[in-house]
N, C-alpha and C. Protein backbone atom coordinates (compact mmCIF):
# COMPACT_ATOMS: atom_id res chain seq x y z
N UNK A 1 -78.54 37.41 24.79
CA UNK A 1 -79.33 38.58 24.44
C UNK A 1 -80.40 38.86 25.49
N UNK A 2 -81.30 37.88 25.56
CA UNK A 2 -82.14 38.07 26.77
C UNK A 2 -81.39 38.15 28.28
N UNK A 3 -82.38 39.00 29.07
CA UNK A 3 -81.97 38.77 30.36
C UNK A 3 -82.86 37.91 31.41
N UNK A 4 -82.87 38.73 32.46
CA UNK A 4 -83.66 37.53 33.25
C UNK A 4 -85.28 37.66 32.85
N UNK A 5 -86.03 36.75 33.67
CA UNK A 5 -87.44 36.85 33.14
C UNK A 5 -88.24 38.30 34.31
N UNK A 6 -88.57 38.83 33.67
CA UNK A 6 -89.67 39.89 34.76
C UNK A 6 -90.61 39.76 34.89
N UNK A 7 -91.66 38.91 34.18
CA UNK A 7 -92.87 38.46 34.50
C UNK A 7 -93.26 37.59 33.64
N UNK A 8 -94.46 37.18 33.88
CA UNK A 8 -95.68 36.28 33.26
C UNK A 8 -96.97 37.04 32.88
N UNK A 9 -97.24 37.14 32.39
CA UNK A 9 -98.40 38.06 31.63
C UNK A 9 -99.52 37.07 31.56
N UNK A 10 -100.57 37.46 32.30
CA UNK A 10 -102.22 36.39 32.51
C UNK A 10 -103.34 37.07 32.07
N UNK A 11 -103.76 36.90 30.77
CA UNK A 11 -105.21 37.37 30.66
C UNK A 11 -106.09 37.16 31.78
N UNK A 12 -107.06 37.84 31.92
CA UNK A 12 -108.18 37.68 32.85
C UNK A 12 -109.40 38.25 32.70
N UNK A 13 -110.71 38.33 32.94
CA UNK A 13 -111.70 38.86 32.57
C UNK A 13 -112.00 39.45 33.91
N UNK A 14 -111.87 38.91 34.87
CA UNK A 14 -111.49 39.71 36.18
C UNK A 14 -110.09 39.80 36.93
N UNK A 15 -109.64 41.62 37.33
CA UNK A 15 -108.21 41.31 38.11
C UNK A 15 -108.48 41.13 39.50
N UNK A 16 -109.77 41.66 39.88
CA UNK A 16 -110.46 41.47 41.32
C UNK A 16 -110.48 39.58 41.44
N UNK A 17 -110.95 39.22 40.86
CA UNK A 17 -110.66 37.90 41.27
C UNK A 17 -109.51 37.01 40.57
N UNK A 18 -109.19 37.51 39.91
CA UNK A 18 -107.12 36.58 39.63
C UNK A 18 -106.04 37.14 40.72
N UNK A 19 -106.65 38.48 41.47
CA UNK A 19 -105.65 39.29 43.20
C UNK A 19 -106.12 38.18 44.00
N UNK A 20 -107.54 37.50 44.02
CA UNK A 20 -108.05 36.74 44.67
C UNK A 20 -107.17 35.49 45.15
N UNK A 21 -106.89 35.11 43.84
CA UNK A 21 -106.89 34.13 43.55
C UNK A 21 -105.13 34.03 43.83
N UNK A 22 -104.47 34.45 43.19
CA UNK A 22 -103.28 34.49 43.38
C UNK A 22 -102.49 35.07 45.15
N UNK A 23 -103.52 35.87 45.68
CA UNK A 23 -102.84 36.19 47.03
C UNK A 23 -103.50 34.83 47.62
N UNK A 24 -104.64 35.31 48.16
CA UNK A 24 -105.29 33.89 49.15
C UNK A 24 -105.22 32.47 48.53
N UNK A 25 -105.09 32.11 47.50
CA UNK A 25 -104.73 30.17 47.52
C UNK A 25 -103.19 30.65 47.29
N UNK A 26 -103.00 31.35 46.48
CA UNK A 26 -100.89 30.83 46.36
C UNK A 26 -100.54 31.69 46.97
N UNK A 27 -100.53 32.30 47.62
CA UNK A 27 -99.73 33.04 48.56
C UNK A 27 -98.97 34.30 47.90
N UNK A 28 -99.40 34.78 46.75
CA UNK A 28 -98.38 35.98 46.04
C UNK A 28 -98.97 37.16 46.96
N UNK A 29 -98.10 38.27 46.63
CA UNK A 29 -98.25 40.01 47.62
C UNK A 29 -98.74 40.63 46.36
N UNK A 30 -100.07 41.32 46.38
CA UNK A 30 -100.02 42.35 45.47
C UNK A 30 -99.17 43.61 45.80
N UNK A 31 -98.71 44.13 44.10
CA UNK A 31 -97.70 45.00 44.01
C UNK A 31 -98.56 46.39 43.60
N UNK A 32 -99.02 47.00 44.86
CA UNK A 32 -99.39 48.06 44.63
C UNK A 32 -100.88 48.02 43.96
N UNK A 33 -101.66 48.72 43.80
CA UNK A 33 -103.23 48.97 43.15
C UNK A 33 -102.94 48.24 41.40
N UNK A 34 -104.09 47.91 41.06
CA UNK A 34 -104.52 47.88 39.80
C UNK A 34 -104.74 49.92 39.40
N UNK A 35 -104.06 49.46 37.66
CA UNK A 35 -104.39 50.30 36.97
C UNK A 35 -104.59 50.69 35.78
N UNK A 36 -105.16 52.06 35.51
CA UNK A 36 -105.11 51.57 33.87
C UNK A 36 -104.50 51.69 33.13
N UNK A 37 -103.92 51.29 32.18
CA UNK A 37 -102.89 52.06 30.92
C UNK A 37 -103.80 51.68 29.51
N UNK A 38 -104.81 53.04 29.01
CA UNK A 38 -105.06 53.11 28.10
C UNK A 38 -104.53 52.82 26.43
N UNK A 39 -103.27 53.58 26.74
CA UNK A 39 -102.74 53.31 25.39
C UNK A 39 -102.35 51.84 24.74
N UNK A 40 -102.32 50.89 25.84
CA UNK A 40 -102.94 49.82 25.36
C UNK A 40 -103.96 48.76 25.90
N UNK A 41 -104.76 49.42 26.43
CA UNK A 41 -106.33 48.98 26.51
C UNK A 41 -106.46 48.13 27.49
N UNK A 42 -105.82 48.17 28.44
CA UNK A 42 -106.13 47.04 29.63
C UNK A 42 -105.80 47.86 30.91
N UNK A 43 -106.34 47.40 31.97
CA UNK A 43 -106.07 47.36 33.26
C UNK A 43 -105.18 46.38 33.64
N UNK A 44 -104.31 46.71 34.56
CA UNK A 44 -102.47 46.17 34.79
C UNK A 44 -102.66 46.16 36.46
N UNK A 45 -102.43 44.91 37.18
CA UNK A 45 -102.26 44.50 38.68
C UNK A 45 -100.70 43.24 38.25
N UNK A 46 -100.30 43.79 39.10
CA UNK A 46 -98.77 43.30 39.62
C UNK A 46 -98.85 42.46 41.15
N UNK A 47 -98.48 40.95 40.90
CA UNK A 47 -98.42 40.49 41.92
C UNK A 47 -96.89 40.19 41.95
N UNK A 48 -96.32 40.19 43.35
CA UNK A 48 -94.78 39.89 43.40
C UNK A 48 -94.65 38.36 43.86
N UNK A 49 -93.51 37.83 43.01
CA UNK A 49 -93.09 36.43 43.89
C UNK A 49 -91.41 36.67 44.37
N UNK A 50 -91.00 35.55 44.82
CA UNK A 50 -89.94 35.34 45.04
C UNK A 50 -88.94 36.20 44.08
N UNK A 51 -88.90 35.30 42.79
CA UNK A 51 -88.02 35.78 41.50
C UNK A 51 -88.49 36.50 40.05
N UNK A 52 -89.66 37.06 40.11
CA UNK A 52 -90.47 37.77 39.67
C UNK A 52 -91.64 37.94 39.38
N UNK A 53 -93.17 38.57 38.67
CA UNK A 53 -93.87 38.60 39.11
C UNK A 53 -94.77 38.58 38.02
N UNK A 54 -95.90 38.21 38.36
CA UNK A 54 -97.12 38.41 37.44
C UNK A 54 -97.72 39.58 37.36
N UNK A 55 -97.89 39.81 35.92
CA UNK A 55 -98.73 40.96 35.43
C UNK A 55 -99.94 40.16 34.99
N UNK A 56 -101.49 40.83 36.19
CA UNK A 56 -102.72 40.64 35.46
C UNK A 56 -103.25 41.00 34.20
N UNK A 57 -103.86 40.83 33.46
CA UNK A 57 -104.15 42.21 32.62
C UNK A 57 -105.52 41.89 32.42
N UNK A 58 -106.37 42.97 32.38
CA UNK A 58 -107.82 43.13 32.28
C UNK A 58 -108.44 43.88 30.81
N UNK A 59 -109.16 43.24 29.84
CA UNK A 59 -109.27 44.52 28.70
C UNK A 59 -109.96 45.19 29.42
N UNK A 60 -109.83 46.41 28.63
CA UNK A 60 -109.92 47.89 29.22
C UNK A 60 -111.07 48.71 27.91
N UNK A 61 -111.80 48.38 27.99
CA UNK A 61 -112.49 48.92 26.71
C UNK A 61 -113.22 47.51 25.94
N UNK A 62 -113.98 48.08 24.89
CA UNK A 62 -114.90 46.88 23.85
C UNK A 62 -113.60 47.08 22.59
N UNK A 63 -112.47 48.42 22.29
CA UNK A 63 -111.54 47.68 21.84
C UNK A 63 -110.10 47.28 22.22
N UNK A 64 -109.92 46.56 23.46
CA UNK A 64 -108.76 46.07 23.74
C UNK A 64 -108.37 45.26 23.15
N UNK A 65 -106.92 45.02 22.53
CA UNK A 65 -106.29 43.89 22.31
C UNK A 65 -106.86 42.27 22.56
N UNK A 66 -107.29 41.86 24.00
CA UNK A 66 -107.05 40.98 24.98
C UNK A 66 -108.68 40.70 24.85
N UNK A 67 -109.27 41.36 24.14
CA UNK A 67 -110.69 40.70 23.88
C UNK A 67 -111.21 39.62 23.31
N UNK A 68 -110.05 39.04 21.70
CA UNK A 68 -110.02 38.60 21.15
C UNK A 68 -108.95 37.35 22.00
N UNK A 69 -108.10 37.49 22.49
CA UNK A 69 -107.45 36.17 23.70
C UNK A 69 -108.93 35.59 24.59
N UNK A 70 -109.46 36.84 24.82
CA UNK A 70 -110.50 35.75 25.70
C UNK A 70 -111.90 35.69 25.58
N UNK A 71 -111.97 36.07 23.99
CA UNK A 71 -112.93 35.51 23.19
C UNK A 71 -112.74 33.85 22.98
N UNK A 72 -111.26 33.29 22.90
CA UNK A 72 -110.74 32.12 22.48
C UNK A 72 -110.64 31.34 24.06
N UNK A 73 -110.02 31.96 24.96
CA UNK A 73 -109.86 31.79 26.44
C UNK A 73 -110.74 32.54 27.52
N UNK A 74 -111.85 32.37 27.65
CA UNK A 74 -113.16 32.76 28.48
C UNK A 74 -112.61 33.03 29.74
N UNK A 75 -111.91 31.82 30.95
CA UNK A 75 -111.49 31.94 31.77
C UNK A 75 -110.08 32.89 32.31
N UNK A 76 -109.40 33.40 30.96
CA UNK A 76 -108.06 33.80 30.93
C UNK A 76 -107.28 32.63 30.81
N UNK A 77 -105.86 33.00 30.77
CA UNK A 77 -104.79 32.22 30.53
C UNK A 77 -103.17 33.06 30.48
N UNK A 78 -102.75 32.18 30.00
CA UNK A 78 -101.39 32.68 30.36
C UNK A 78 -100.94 34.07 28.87
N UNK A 79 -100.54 34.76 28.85
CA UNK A 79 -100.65 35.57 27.67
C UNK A 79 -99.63 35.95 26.93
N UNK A 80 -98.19 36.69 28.00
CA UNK A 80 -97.42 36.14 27.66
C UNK A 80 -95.83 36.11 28.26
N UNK A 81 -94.85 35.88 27.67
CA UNK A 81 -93.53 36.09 29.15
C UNK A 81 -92.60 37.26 28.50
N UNK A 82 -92.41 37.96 29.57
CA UNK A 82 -91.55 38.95 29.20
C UNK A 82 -89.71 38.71 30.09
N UNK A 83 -88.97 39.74 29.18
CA UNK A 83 -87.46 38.87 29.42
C UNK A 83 -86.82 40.68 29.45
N UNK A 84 -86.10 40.68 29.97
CA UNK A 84 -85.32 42.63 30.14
C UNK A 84 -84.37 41.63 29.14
N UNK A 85 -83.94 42.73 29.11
CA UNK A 85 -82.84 43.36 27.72
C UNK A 85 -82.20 44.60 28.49
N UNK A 86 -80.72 44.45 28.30
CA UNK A 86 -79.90 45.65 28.12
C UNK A 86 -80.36 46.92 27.51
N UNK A 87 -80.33 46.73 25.93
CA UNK A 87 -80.59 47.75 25.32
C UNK A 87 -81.42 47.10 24.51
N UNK A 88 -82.92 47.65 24.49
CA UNK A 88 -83.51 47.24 23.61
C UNK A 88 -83.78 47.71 22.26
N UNK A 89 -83.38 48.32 21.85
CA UNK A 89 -83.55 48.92 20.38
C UNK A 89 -82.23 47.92 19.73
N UNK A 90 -81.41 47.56 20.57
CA UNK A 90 -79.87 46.78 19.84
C UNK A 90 -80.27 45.20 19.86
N UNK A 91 -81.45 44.84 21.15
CA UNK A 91 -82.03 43.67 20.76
C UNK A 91 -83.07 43.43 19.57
N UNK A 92 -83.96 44.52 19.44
CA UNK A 92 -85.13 44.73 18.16
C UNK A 92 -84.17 44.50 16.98
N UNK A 93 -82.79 45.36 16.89
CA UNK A 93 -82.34 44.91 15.62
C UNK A 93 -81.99 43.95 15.39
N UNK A 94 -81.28 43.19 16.63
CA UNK A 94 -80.60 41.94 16.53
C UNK A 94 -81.82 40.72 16.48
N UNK A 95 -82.86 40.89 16.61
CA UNK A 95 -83.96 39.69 16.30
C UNK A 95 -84.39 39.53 15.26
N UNK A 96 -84.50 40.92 14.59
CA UNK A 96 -85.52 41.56 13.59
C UNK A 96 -84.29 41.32 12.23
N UNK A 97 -83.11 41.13 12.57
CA UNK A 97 -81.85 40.51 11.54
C UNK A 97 -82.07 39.23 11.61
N UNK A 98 -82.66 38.85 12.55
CA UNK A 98 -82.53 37.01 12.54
C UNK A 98 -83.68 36.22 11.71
N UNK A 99 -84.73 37.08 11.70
CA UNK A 99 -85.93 37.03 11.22
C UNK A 99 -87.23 37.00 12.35
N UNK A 100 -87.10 37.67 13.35
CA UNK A 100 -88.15 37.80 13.99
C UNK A 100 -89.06 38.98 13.67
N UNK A 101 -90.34 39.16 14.18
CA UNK A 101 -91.40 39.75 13.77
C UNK A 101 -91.80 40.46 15.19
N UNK A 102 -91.59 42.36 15.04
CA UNK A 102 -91.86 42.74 16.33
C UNK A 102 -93.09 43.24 15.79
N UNK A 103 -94.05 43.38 16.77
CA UNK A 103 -95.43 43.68 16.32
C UNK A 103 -95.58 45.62 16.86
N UNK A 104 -96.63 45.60 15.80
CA UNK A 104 -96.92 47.07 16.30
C UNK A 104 -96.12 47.64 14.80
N UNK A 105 -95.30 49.02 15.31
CA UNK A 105 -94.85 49.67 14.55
C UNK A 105 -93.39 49.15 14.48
N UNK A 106 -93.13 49.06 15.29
CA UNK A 106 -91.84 48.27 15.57
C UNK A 106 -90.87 49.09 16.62
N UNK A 107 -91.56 50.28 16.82
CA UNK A 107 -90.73 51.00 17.98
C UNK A 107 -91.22 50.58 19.37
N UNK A 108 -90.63 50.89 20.19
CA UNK A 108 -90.68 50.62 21.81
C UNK A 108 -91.98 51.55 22.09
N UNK A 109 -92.63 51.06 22.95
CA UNK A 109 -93.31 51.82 23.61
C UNK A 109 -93.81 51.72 24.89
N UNK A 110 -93.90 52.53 25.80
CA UNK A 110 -94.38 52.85 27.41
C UNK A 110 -95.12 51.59 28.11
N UNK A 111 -94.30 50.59 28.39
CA UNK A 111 -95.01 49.54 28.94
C UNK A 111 -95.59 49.66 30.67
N UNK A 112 -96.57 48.61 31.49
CA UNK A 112 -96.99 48.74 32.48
C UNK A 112 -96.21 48.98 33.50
N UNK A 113 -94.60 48.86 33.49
CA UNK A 113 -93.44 49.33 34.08
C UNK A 113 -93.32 50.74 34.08
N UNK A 114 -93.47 51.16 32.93
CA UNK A 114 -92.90 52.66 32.65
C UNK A 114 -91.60 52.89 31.92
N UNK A 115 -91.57 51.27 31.55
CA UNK A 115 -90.36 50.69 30.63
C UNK A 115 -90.44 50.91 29.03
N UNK A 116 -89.74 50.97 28.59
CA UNK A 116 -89.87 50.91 27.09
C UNK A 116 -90.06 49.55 26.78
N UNK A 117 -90.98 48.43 26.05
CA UNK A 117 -91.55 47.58 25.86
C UNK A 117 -91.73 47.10 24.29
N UNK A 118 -91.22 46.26 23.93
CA UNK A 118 -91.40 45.37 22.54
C UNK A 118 -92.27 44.28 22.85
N UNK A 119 -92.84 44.10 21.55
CA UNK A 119 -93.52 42.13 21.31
C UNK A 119 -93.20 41.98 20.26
N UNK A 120 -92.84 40.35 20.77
CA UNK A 120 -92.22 39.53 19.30
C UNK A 120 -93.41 38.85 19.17
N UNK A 121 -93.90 38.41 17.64
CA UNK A 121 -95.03 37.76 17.07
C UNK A 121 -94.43 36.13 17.60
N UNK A 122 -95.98 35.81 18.03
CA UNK A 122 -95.86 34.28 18.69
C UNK A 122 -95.14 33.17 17.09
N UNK A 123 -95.63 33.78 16.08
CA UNK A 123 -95.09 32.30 15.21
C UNK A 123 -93.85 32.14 15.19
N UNK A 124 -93.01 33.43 15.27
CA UNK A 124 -91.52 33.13 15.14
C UNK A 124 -90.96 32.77 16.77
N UNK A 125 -91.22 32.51 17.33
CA UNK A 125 -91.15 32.77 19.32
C UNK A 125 -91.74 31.27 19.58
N UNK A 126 -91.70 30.22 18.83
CA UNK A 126 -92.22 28.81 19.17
C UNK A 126 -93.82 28.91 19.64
N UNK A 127 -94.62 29.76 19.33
CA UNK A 127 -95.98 29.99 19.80
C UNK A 127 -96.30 30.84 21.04
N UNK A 128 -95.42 31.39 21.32
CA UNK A 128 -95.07 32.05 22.45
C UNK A 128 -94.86 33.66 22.43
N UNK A 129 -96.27 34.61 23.02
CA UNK A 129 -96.01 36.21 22.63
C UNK A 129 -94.15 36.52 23.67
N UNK A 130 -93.61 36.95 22.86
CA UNK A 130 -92.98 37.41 23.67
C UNK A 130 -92.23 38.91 23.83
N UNK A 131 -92.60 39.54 25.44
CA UNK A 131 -92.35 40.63 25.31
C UNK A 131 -90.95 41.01 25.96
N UNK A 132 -89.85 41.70 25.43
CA UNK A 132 -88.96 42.43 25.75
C UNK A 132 -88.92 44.10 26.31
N UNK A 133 -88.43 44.13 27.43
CA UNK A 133 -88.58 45.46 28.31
C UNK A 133 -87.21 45.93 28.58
N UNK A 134 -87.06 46.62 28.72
CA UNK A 134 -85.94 47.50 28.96
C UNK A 134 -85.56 47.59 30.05
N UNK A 135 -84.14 46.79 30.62
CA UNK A 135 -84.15 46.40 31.74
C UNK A 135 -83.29 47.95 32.76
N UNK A 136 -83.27 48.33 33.80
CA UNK A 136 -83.18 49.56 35.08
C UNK A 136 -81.34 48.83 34.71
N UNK A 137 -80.61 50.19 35.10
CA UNK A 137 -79.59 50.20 35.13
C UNK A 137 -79.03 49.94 36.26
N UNK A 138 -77.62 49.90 36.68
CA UNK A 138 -77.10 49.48 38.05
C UNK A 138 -77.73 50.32 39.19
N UNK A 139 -78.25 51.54 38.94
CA UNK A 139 -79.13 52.19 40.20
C UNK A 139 -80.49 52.04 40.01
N UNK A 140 -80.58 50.98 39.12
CA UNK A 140 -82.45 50.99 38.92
C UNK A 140 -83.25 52.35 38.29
N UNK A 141 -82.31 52.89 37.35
CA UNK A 141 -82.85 53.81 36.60
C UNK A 141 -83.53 53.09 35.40
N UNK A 142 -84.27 53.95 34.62
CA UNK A 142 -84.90 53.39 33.34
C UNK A 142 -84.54 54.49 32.26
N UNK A 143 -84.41 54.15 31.22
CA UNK A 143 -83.53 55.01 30.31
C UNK A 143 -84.69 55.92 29.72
């Protein structure tokens, strides 16, 4: 069902210094500017590796999501891993039959890709947020 992994998702309280941190000691390329995506409350920097890449994320507001992660995690941390999917509305059903828990409303919505984007609730996911994206077709289209 899953496909390959597309990123790692890192809270941070700064993306100016996790670009820091991640280009000059480990050697990653930032992928283009930091930015914002309001509709869910954070600022989004993309670093590239080898076999895929980290998404920073910065809250974006006093009500972001990611306030309450690093109310618990001050320094940031890891937040969470995302996996493409074929079709994701045929994976939402097929999890959501198994007994998984997609958060939100339960529909897809406009992720930092420009992807259509799910989260599965960490208790059923071994403690683990996990997000499903909608993986580019054989020409790298997005549906």
């Amino acid at each position: 069902m899953i496909g390959r992994l597309n990123h790692v998702g890192v809270a941070t309280p700064s993306i100016d210094d996790s670009l820091a941190l991640y280009r000059d000691i480990l050697g990653g390329t930032p992928h283009g500017e930091p930015f914002d995506l309001p509709a869910q409350g954070v600022r989004v920097a993309f670093v590239d590796l080898p076999n895929s890449q980290i998404e920073l994320i910065e809250p974006l507001g006093a009500d972001s999501p990611l306030n309450g992660f690093l109310a618990k995690n001050p320094k940031g941390g890891q937040h969470h891993v995302c996996f493409e999917v074929e079709d994701i509305i045929a994976a939402r059903d097929a999890l959501t039959a198994k007994g998984a828990t997609v958060l939100g409303t339960g529909e897809p919505r406009i992720g930092a890709h420009g992807t259509p984007v799910l989260f599965l609730h960490p208790k059923d996911m071994g403690g683990v947020l996990v997000e499903l994206m909608q993986a580019p077709d054989a020409e790298g289209r997005h549906p």
